[in-house]
C-alpha atoms as a PDB file:
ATOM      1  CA  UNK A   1      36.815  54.788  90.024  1.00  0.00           C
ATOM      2  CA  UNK A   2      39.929  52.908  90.574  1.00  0.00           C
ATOM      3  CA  UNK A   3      41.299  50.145  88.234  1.00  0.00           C
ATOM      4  CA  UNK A   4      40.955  46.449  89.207  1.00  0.00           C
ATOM      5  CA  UNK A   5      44.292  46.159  91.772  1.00  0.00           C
ATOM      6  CA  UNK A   6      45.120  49.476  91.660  1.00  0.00           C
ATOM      7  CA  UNK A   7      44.590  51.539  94.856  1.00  0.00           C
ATOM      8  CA  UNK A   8      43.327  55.264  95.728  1.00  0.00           C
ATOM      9  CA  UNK A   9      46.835  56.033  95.930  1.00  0.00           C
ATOM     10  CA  UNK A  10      47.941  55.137  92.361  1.00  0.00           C
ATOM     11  CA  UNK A  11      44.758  56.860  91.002  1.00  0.00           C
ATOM     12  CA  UNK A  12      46.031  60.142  91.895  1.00  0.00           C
ATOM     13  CA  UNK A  13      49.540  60.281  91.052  1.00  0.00           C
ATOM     14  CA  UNK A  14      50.884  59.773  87.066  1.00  0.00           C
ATOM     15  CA  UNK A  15      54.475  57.992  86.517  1.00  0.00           C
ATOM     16  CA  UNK A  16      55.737  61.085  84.631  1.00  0.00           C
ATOM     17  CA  UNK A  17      53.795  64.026  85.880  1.00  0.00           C
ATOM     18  CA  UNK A  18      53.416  63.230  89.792  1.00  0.00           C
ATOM     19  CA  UNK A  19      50.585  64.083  91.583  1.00  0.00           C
ATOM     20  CA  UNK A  20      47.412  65.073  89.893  1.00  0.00           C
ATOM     21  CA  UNK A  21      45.721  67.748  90.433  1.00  0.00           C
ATOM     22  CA  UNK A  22      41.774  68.688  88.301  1.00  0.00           C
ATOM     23  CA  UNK A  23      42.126  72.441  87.492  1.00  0.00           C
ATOM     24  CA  UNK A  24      38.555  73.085  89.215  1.00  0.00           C
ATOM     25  CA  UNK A  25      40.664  72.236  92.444  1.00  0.00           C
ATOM     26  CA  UNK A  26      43.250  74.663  91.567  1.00  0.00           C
ATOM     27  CA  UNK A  27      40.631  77.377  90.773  1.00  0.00           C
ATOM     28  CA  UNK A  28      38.988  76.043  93.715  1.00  0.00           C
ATOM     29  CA  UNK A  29      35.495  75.185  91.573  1.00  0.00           C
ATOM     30  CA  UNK A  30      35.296  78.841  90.076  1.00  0.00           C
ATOM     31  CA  UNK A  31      34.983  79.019  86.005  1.00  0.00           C
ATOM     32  CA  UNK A  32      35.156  82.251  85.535  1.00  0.00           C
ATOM     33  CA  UNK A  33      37.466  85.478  86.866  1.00  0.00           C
ATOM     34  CA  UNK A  34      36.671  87.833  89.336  1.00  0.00           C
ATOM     35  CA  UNK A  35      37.452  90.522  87.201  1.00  0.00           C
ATOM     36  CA  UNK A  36      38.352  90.905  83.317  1.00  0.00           C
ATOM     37  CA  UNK A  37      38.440  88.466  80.381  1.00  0.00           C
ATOM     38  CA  UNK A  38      41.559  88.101  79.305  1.00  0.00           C
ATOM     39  CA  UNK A  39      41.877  87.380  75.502  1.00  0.00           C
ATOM     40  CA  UNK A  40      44.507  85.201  74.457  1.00  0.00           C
ATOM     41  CA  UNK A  41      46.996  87.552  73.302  1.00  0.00           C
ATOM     42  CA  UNK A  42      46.484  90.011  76.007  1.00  0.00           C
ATOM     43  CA  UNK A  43      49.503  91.150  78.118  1.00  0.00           C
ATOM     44  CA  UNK A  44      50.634  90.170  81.697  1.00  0.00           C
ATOM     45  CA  UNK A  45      53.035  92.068  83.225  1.00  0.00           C
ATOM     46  CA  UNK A  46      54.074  91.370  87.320  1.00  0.00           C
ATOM     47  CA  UNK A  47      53.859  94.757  89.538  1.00  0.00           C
ATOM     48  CA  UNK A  48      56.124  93.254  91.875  1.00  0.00           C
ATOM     49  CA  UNK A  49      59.093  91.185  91.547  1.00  0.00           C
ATOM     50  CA  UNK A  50      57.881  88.437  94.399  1.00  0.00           C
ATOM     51  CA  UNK A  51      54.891  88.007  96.033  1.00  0.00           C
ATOM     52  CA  UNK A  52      54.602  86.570  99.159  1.00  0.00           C
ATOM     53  CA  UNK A  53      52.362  83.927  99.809  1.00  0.00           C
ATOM     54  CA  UNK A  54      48.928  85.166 101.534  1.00  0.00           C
ATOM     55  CA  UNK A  55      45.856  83.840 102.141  1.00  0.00           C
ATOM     56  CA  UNK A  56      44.354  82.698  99.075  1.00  0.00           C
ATOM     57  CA  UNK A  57      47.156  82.627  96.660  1.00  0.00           C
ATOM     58  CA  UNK A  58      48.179  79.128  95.660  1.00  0.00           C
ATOM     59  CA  UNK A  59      51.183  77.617  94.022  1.00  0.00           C
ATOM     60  CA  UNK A  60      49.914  78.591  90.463  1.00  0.00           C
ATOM     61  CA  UNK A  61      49.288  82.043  91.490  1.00  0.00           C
ATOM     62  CA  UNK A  62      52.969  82.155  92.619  1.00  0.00           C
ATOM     63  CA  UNK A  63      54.348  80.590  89.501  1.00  0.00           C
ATOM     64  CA  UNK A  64      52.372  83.348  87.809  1.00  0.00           C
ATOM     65  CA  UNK A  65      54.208  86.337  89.281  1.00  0.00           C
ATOM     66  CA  UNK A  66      57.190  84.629  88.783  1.00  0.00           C
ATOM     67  CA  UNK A  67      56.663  83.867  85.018  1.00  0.00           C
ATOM     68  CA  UNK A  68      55.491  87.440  84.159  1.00  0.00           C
ATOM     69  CA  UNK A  69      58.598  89.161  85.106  1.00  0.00           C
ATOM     70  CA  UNK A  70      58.500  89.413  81.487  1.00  0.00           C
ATOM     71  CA  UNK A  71      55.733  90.080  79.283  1.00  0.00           C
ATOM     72  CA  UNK A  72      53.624  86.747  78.196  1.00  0.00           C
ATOM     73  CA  UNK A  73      50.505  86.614  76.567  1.00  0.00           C
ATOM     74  CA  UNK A  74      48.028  84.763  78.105  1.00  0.00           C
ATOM     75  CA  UNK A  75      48.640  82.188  75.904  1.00  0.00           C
ATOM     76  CA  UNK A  76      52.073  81.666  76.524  1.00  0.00           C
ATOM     77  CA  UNK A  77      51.125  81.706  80.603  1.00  0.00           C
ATOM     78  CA  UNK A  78      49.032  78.452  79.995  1.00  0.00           C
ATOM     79  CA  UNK A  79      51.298  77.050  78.289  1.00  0.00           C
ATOM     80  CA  UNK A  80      54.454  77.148  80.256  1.00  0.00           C
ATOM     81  CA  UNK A  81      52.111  76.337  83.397  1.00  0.00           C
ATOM     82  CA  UNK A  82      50.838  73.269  81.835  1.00  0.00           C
ATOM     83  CA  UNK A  83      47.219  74.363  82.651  1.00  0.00           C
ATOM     84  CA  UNK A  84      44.214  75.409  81.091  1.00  0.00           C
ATOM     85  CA  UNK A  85      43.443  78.702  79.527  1.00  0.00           C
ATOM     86  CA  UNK A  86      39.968  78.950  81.522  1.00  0.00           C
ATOM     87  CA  UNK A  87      42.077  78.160  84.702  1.00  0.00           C
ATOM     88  CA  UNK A  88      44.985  81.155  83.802  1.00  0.00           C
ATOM     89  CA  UNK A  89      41.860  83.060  83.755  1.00  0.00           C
ATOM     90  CA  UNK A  90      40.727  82.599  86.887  1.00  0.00           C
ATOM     91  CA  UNK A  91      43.910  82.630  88.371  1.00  0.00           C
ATOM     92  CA  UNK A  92      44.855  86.105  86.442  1.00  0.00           C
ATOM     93  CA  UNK A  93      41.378  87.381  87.470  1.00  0.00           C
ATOM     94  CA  UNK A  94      42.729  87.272  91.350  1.00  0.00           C
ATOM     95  CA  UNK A  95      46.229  88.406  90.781  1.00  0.00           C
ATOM     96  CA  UNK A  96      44.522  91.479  88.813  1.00  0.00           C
ATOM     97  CA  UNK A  97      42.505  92.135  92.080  1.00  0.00           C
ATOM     98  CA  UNK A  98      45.318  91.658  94.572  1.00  0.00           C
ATOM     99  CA  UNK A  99      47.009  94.128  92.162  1.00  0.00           C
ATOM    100  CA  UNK A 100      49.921  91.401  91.684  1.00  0.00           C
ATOM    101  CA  UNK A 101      50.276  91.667  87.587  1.00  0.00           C
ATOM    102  CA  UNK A 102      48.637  93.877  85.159  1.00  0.00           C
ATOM    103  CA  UNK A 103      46.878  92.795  81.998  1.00  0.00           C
ATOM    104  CA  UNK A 104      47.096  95.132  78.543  1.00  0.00           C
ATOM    105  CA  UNK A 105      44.077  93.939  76.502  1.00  0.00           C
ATOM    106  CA  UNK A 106      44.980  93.613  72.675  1.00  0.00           C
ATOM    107  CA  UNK A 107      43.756  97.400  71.166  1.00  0.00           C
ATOM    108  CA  UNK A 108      40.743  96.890  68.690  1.00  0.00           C
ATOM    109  CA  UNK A 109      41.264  98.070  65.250  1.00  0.00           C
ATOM    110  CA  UNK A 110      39.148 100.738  63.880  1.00  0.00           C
ATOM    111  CA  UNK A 111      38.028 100.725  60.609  1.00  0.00           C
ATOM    112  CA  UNK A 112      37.516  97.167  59.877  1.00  0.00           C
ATOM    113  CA  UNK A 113      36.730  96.702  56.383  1.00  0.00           C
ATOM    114  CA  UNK A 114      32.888  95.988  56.004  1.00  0.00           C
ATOM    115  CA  UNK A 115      31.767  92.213  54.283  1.00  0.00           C
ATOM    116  CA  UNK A 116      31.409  93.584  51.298  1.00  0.00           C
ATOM    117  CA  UNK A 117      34.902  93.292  50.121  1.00  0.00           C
ATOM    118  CA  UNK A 118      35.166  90.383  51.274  1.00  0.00           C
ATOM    119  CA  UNK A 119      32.179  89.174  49.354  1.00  0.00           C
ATOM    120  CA  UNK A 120      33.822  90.591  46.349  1.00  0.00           C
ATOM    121  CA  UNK A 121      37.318  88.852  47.434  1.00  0.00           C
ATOM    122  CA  UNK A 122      34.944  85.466  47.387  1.00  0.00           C
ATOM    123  CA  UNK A 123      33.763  86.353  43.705  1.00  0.00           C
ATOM    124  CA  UNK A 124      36.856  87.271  42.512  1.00  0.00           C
ATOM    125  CA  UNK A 125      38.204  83.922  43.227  1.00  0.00           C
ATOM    126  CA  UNK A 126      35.338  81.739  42.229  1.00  0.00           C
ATOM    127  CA  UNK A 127      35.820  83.682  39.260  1.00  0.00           C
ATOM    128  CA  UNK A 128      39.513  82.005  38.349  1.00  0.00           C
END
């Protein structure tokens, strides 16, 4: 809905940003990857140094490749993008297919200690 004397135009594009663009149109109305999930801290890595543009990739995707070069979390992808974690994921989940970056999920630890310590942590201090 546009403002009173402002036209479609202006609606679209922000004084400091430029044009705006919904992350559903980036991820072109998908919420979820093709493939993986892609914890925050997991690890993209590029398997090439460029890719070229195909059918399918998008800016975003590009900027991707680019950025991992060197390792980033997916964390740190969203946030030099400027976009939304659910949209890296998405976006991740088709470079992953095309075989453009690979992710390294964080390892689980074994041997987590079971709630009973920290139950006893808790009492301990209540106690003081």
């Amino acid at each position: 809905m546009t403002a009173p004397g402002e036209s479609t135009e202006e609606q679209w594009v922000d004084d400091h940003a430029g044009p705006v663009v919904r992350p559903y149109a980036v991820t072109r109305g998908r919420a979820r990857p093709v493939t993986g999930t892609f914890d925050l801290i997991s690890l993209v890595t590029a398997t090439r140094v460029e890719a070229s543009p195909e059918v399918g990739l998008g800016p975003e995707h590009l900027a991707i490749v680019a950025l991992c070069q060197r390792i980033q979390s997916v964390a740190e992808v969203a946030a030099h993008l400027d976009l939304p974690v659910g949209t890296i994921r998405v976006l991740l989940g088709d470079l992953v297919a095309r075989d453009l970056v690979e992710v390294r999920e964080p390892r689980v630890t074994a041997g987590l200690p079971d709630d009973s310590i920290f139950e006893a942590v808790i009492n301990g201090l209540r106690a003081l």
